[in-house]
Protein backbone atom coordinates (compact mmCIF):
# COMPACT_ATOMS: atom_id res chain seq x y z
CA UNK A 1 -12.49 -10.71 37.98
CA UNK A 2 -12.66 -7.83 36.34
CA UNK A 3 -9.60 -5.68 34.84
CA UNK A 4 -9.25 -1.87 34.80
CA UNK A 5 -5.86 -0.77 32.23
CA UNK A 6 -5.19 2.76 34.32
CA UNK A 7 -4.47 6.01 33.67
CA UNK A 8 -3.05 4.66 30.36
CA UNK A 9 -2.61 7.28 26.96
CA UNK A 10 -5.07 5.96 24.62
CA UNK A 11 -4.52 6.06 21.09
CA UNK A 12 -8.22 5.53 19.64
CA UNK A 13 -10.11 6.81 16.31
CA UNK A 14 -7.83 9.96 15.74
CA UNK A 15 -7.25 10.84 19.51
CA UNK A 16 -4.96 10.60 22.08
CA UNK A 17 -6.38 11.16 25.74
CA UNK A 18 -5.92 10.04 28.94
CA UNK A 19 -7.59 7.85 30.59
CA UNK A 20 -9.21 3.72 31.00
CA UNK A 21 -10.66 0.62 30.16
CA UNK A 22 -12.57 -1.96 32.00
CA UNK A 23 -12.80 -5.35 30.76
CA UNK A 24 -15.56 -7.75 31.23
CA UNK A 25 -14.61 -11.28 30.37
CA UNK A 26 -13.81 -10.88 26.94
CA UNK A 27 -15.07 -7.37 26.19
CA UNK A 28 -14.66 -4.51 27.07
CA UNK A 29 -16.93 -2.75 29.53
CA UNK A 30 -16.28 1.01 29.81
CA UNK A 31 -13.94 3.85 28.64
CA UNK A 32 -13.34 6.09 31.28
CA UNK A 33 -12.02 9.58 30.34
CA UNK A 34 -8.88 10.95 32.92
CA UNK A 35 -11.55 12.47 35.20
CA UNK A 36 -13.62 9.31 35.47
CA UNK A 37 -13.05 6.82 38.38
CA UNK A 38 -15.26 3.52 39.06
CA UNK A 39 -17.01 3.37 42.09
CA UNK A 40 -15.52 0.82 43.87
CA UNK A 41 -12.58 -1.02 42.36
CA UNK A 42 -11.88 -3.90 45.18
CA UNK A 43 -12.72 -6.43 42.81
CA UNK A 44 -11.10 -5.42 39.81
CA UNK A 45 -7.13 -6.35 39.06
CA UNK A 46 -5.66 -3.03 38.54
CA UNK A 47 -2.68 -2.61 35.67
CA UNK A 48 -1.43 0.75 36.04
CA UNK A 49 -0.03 1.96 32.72
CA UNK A 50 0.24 5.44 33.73
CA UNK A 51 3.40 6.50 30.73
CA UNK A 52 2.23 4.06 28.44
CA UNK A 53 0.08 4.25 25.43
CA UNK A 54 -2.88 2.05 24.44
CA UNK A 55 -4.00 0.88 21.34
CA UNK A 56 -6.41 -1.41 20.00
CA UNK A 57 -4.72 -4.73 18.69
CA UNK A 58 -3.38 -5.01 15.36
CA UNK A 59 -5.00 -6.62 12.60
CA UNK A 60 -2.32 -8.13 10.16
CA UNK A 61 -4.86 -9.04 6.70
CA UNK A 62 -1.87 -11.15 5.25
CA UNK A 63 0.35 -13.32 6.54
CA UNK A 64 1.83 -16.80 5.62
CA UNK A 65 2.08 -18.86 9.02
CA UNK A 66 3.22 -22.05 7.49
CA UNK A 67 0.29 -24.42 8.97
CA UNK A 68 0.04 -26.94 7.34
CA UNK A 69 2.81 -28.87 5.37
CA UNK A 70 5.45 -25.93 5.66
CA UNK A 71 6.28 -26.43 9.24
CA UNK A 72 9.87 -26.59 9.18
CA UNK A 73 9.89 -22.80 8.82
CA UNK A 74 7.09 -21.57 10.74
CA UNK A 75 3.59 -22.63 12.09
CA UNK A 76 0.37 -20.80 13.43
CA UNK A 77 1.79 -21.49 16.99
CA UNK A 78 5.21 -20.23 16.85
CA UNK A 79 3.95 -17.52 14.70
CA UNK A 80 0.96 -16.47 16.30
CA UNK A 81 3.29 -16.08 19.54
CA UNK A 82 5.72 -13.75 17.75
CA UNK A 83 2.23 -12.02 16.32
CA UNK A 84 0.89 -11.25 19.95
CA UNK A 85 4.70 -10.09 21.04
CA UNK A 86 4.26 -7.42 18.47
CA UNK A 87 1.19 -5.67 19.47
CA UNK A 88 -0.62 -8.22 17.00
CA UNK A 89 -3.99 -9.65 18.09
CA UNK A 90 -5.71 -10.67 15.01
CA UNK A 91 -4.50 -11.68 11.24
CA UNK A 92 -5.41 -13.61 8.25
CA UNK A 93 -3.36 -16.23 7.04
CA UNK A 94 -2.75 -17.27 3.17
CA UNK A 95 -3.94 -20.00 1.22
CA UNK A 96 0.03 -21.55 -0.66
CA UNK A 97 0.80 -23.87 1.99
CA UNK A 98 1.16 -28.05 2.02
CA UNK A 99 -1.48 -28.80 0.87
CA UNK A 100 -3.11 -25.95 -0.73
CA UNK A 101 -6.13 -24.30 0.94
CA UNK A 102 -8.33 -24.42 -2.33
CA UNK A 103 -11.27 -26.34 -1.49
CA UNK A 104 -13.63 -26.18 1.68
CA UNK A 105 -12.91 -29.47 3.28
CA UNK A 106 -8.87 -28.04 3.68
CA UNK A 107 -10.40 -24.60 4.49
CA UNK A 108 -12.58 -25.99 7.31
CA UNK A 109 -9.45 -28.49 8.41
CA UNK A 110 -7.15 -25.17 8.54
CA UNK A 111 -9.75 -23.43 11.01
CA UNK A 112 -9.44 -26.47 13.30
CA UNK A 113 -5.82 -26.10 13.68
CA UNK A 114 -6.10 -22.21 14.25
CA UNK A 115 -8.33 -23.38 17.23
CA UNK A 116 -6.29 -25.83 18.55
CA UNK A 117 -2.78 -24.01 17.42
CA UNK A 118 -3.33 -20.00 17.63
CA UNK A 119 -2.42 -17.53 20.74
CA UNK A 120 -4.16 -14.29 18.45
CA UNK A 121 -7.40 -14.40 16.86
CA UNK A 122 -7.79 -15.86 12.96
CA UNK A 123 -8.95 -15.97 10.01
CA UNK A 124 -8.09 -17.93 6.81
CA UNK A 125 -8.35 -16.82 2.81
CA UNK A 126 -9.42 -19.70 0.59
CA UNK A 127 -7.13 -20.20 -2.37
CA UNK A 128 -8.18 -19.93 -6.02
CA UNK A 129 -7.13 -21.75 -9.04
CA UNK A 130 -7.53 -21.77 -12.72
CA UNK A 131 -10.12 -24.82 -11.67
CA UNK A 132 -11.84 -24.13 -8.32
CA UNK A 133 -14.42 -22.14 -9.08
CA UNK A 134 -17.04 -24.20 -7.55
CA UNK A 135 -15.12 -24.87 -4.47
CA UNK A 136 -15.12 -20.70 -3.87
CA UNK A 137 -18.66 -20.87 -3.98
CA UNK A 138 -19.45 -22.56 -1.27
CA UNK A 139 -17.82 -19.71 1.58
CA UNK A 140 -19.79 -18.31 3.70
CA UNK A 141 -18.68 -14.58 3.92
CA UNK A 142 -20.07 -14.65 7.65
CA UNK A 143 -16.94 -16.81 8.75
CA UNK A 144 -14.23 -16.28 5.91
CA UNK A 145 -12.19 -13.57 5.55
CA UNK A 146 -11.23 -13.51 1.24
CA UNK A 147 -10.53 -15.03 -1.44
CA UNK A 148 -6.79 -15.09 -2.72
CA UNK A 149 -5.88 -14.72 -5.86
CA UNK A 150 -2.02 -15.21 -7.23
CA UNK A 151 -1.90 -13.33 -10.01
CA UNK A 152 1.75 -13.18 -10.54
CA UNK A 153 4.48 -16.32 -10.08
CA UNK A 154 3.31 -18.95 -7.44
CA UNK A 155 3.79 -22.46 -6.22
CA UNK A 156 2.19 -25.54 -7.46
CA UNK A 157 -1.55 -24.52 -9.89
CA UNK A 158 -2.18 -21.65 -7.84
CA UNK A 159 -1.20 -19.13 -10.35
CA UNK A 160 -4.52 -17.98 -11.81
CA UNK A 161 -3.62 -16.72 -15.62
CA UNK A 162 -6.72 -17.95 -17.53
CA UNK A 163 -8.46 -15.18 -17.96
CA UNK A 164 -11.66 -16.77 -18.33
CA UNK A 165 -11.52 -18.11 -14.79
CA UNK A 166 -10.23 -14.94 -13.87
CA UNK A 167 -13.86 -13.62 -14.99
CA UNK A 168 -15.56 -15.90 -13.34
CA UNK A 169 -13.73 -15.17 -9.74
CA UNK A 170 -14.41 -12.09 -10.26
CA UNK A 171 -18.09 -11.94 -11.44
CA UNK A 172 -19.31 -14.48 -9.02
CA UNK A 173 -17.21 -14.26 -5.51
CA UNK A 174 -19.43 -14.01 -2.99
CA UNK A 175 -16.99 -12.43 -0.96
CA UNK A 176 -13.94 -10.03 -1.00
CA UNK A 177 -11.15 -11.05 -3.34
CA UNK A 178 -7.26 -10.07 -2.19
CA UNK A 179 -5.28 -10.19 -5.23
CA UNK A 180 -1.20 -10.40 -5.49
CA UNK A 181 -0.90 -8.45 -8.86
CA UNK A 182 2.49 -9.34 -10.73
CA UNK A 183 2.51 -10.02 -14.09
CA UNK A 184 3.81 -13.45 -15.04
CA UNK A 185 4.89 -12.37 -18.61
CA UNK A 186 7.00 -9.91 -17.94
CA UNK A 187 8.34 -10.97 -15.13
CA UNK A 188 9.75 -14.10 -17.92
CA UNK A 189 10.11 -11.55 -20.00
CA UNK A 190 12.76 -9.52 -17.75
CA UNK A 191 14.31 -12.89 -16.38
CA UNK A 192 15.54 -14.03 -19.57
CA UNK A 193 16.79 -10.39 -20.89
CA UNK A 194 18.83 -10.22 -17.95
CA UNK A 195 19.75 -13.66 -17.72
CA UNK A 196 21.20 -13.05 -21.47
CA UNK A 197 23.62 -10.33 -20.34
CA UNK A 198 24.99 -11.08 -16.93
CA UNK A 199 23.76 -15.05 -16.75
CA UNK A 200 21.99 -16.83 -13.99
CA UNK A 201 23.56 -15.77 -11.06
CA UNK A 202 22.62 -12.52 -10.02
CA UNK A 203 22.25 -10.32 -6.84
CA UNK A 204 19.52 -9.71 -4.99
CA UNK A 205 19.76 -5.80 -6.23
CA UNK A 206 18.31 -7.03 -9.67
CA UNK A 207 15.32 -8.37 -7.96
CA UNK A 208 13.23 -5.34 -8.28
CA UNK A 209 14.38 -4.83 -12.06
CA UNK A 210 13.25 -8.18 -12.94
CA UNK A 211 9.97 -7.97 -11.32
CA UNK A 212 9.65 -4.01 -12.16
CA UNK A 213 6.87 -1.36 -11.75
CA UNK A 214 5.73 -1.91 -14.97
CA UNK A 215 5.33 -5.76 -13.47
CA UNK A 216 3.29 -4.63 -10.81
CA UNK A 217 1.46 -1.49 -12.70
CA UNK A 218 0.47 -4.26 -15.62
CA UNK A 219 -1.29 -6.55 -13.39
CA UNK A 220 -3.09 -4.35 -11.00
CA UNK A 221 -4.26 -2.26 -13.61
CA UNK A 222 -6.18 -5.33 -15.07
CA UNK A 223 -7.26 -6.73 -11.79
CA UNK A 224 -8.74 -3.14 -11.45
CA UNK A 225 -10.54 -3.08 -15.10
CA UNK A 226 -12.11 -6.88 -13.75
CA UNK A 227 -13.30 -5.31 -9.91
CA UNK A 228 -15.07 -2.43 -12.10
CA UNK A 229 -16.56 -4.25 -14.97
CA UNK A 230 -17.87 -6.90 -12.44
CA UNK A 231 -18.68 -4.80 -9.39
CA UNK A 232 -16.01 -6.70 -7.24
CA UNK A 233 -15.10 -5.80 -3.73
CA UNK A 234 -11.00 -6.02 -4.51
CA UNK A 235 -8.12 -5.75 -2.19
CA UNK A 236 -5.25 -5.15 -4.01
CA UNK A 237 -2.21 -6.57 -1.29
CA UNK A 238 1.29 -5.33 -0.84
CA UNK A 239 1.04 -2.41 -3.26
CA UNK A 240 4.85 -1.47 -4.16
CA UNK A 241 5.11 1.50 -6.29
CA UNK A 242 4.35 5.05 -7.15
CA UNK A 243 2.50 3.89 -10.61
CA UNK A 244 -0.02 2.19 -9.00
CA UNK A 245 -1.56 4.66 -6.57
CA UNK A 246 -3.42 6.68 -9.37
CA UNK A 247 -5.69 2.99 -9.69
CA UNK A 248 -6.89 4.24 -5.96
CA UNK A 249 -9.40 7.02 -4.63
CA UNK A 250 -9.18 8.70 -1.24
CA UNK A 251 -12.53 10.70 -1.95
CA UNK A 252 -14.79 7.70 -1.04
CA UNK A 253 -15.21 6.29 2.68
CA UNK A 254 -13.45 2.92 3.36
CA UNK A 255 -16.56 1.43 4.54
CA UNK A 256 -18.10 2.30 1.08
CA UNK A 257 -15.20 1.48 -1.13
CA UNK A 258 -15.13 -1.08 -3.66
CA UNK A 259 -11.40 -0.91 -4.62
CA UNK A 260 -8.87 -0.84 -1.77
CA UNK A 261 -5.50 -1.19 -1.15
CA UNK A 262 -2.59 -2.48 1.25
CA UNK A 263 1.16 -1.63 1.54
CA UNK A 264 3.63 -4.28 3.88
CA UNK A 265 5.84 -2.50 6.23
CA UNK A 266 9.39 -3.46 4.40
CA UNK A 267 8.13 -0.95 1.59
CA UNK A 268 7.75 1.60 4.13
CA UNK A 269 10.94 1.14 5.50
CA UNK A 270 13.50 -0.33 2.64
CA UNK A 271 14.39 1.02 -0.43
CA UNK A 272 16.35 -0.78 -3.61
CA UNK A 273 19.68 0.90 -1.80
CA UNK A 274 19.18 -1.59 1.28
CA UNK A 275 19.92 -4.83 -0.87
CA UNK A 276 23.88 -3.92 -0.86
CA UNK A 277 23.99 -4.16 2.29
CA UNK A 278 20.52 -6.94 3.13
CA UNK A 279 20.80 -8.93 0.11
CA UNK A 280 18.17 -11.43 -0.03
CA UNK A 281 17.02 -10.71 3.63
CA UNK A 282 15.01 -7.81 1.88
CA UNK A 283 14.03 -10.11 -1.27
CA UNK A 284 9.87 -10.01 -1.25
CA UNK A 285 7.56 -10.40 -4.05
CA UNK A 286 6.61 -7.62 -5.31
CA UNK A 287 10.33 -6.42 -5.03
CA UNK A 288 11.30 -3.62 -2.41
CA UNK A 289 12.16 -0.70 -5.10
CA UNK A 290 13.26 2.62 -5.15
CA UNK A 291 13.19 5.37 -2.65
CA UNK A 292 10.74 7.24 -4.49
CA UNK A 293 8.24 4.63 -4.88
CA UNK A 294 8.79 4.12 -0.51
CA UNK A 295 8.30 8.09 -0.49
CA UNK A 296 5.22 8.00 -2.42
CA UNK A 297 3.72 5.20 -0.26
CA UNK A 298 4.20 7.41 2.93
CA UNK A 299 2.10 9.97 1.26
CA UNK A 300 -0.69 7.31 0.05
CA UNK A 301 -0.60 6.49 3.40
CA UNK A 302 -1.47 9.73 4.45
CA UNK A 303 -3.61 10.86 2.20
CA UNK A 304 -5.46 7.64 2.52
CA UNK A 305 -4.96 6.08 -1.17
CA UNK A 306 -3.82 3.24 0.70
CA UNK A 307 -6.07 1.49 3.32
CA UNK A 308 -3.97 -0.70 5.65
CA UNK A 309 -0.53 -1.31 6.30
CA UNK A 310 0.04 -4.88 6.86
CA UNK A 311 3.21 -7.21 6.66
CA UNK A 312 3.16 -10.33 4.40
CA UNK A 313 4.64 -12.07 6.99
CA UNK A 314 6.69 -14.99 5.35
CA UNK A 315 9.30 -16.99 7.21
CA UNK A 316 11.84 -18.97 5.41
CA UNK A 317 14.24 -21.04 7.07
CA UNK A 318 18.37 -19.27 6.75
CA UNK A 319 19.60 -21.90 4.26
CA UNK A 320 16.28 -21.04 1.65
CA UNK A 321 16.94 -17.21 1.78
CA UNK A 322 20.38 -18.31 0.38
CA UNK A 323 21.60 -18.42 -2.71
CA UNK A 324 21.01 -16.07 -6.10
CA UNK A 325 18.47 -13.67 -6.72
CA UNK A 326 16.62 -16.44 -8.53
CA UNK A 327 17.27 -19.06 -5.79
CA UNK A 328 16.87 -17.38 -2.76
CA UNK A 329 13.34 -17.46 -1.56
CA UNK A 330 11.08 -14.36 -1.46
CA UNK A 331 9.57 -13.19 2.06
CA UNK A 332 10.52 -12.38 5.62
CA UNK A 333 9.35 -12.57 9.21
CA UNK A 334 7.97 -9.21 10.55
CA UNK A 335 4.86 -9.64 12.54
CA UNK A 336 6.96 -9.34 15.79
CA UNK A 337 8.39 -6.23 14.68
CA UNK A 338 5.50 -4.50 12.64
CA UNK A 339 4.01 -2.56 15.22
CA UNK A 340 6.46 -1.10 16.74
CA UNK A 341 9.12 -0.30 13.15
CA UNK A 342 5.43 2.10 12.17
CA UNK A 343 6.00 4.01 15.28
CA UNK A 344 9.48 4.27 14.56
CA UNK A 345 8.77 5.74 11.56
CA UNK A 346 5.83 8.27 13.26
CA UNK A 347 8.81 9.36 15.39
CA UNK A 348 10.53 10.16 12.02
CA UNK A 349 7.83 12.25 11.48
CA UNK A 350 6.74 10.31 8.06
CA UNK A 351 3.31 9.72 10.22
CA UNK A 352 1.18 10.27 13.03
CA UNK A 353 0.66 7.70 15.66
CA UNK A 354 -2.83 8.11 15.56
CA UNK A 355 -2.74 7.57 11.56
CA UNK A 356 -0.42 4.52 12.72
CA UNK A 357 -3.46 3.19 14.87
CA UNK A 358 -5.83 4.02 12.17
CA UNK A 359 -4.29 1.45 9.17
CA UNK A 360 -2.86 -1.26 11.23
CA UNK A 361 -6.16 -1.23 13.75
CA UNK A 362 -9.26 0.80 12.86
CA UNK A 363 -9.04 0.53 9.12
CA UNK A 364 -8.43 -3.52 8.65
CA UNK A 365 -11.54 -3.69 10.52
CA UNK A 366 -13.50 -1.39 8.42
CA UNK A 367 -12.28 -2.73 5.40
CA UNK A 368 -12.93 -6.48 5.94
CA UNK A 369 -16.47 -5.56 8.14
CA UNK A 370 -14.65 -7.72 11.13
CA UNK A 371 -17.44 -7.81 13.96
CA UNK A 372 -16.42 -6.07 17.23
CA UNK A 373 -13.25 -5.44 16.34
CA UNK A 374 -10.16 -2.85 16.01
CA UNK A 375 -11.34 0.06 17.95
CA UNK A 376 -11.32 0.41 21.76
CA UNK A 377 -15.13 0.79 22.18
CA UNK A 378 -17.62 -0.95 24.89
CA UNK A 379 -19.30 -3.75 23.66
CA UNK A 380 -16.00 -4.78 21.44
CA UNK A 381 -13.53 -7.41 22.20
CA UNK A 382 -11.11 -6.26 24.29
CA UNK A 383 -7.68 -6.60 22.21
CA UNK A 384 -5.66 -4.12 23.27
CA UNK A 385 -1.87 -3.37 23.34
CA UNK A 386 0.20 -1.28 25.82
CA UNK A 387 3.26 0.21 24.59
CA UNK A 388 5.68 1.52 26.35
CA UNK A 389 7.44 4.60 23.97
CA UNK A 390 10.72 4.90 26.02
CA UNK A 391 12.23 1.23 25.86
CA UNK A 392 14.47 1.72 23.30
CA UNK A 393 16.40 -1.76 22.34
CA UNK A 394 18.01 -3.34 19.67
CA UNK A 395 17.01 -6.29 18.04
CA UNK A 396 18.83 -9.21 18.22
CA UNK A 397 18.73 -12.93 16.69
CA UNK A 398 18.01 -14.31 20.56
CA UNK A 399 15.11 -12.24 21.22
CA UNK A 400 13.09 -13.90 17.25
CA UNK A 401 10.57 -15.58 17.92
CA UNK A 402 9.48 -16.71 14.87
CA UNK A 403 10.80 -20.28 14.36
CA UNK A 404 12.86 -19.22 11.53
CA UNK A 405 15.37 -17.31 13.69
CA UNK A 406 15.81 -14.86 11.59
CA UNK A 407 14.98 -10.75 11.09
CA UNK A 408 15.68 -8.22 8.27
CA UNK A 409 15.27 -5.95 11.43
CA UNK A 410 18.39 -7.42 13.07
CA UNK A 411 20.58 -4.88 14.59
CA UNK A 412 17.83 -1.54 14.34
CA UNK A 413 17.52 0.06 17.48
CA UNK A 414 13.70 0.63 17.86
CA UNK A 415 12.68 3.48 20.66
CA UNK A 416 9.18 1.64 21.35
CA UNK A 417 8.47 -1.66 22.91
CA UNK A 418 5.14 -3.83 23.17
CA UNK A 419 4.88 -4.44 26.98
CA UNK A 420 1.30 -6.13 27.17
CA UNK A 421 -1.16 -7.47 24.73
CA UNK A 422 -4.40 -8.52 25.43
CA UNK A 423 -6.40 -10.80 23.06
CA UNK A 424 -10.19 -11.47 24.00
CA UNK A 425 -9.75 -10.07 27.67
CA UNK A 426 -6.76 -12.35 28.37
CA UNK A 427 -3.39 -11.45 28.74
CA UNK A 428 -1.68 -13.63 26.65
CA UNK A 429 1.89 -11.78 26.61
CA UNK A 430 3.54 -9.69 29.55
CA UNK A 431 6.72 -8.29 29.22
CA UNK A 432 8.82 -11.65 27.75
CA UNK A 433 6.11 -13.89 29.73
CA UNK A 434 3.19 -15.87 27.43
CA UNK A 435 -0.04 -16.85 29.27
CA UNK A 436 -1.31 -19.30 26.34
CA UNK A 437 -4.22 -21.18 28.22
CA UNK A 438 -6.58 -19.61 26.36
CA UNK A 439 -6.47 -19.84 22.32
CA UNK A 440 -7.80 -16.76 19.88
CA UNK A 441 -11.16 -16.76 18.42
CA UNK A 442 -12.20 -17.39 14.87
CA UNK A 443 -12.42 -13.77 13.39
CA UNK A 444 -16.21 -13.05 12.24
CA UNK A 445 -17.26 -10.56 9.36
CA UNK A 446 -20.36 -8.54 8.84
CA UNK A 447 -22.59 -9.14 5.37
């Protein structure tokens, strides 16, 4: 049977109009303008979202889901469900889990569990070492989203500082390269001068003086100087300052760019004068800094020096965000909450809804060439969200659904709510209720 979304306010490629999709199966069918009415309608299910709006589903480019080895805290199941409450319908998942994803064989053995495991559609980064080289070579940019590079502190030999290797990443990917850019020198560099004066155990408010602007500025700048001398296609993730936006042009198309660039949603929202009051609940690598750096974001938002707004989803279990600033570990849940903490901040006036449709939807799309996907057009797969934008409610620790049980979100009263999300056709979530039959699809990208 057929579905027709009614009389809904669609939020689609800079416009907001009235009107509906069909869906077909998995796709959608037609866009019918306010005017428009299908002949006959007796064997379509009807969803009547007259007062709602109606967006394509969000595409989250970086997340940490946990699968495999890291389960205690969070895994593409319980995470992927939180994903689709949010509004969330596709995202790519990172490479530092148990065991690393840094050759093919674990890439490929990832992908199986995203089948068997995943209520939104995926896609999966391959990891990169000082050593793997060879192992990079072999993805097929047809069915794999990136290649990660850590170039700043990580876990285990995934910290890629030989600059030699770096070259050769660079030079010879045959596919986009995302890149966490922190500067391992300085950050030991700024641990030890402040562990000199005040000792080992510090607040979470010295986080983002320890791992600084000049932290960030120091290694994007270089990853920058690589993408250009070796004609790279470079996504620079979870930019954090005001430093690094003059690496990034707004003159060129997305679709043509070479050099792009993401910001996470906790640097829209937090600033360095949250951790009195957060502590380590608002500890992420790169650090959350000052107001002026989350000011200056805004406007690279805007002006489009940034690409996509994304949220680094990382859950960590209550007892491991505990502890010191150098104990307690770095990252947050926020995929449930993503969507819907933007529109908050449109309703600040900091942006448009339509430019909130445009990064988390639209642009993700664009920038990774995903096939069929992020726009509400016939022909593409029909992941679409309904939001309702008078639901205000409060969030709460029993309403988390990520398996950590746990949000830096706790206790904001959001205006919006995520009613219905659609992922290939199906409705997986309605209003509290999962339908999770039917799995996601393995995301595919255009050469």
């Amino acid at each position: 049977m057929k579905k027709l979304i009614k009389n809904a306010n669609i939020v689609n490629e800079g416009q907001t109009f009235k009107g509906s999709v069909l869906i077909c199966n998995e796709l959608i069918e037609r866009v019918l303008s306010e005017n428009e009415v299908l002949d006959n309608e007796s064997d379509t299910e009807i969803i009547d979202a007259d007062g709602l709006w109606l967006f394509p589903g969000v595409i989250d480019d970086q997340v940490h889901f946990r699968d495999p080895g890291l389960t205690h805290k969070g895994d593409i199941y319980t995470e992927s469900k939180a994903a689709v409450a949010g509004g969330v319908t596709s995202f790519m998942d990172m490479p530092n889990t148990n065991p690393q994803t840094t050759t093919y064989e674990l890439l490929e053995q990832k992908y199986e569990l995203g089948k068997q495991k995943s209520l939104a559609n995926f896609s999966f980064f391959m990891g990169a070492t000082n050593t793997n080289v060879h192992e990079l070579l072999k993805i097929n940019p047809k069915n794999v989203c990136g290649i990660k590079v850590f170039m700043g502190s990580s876990t285990g030999n995934m910290l890629v500082n030989d600059v030699e290797s770096l070259e050769r990443i660079f030079n010879e990917a045959p596919t986009l390269v995302a890149v966490h850019c922190e500067d391992e020198q300085l950050i030991q560099s700024n641990t030890n001068y402040f562990k000199s004066i005040y000792g080992d155990n510090l607040s979470a408010d010295y986080h983002p003086l320890i791992r600084s602007s000049e932290v960030c500025y120091k290694s994007s700048s270089f990853a920058v100087e690589l993408a250009r001398r070796y004609n790279t296609k470079l996504h620079i993730l979870h930019i954090s300052t005001a430093k690094e936006l003059a690496l990034f042009d707004n003159k060129t198309p997305l679709r043509d760019k070479k050099i792009t660039a993401e910001v996470c949603v906790h640097h829209l929202w937090f600033s360095d004068a949250d951790y009195k009051r957060l502590g380590n609940k608002i500890k992420w690598n790169p650090a959350i800094k000052k107001s002026e750096d989350r000011e200056a974001l805004i406007q690279a938002v805007n002006s489009n020096l940034i690409d996509v707004v994304a949220t680094d989803h990382a859950p960590h279990t209550k007892k491991e965000k505990s502890g010191n600033c150098f104990t307690a570990a770095s990252g947050g849940p926020l995929v449930q909450h993503s969507l819907i903490a933007m529109l908050q901040l449109a309703k600040k006036g900091k942006f448009t809804v339509e430019k909130v449709v445009e990064k988390m939807c639209h642009a993700p799309a664009d920038l990774f060439r995903i096939e069929k996907r992020g726009y509400i057009r016939p022909g593409y797969y029909a992941d679409l969200v309904l939001v309702n934008p008078q639901s205000p409610h409060t969030v709460s620790e029993s309403g988390i659904l990520s398996k950590c049980g746990w949000s830096p979100f706790e206790g904001v009263r959001f205006d919006s709510k995520v009613e219905k999300t659609f992922v290939n056709g199906n409705l997986v979530y309605d209003k509290g209720v999962f339908h999770e039959a039917t799995k996601g699809m393995r995301l595919l990208f255009e050469n």
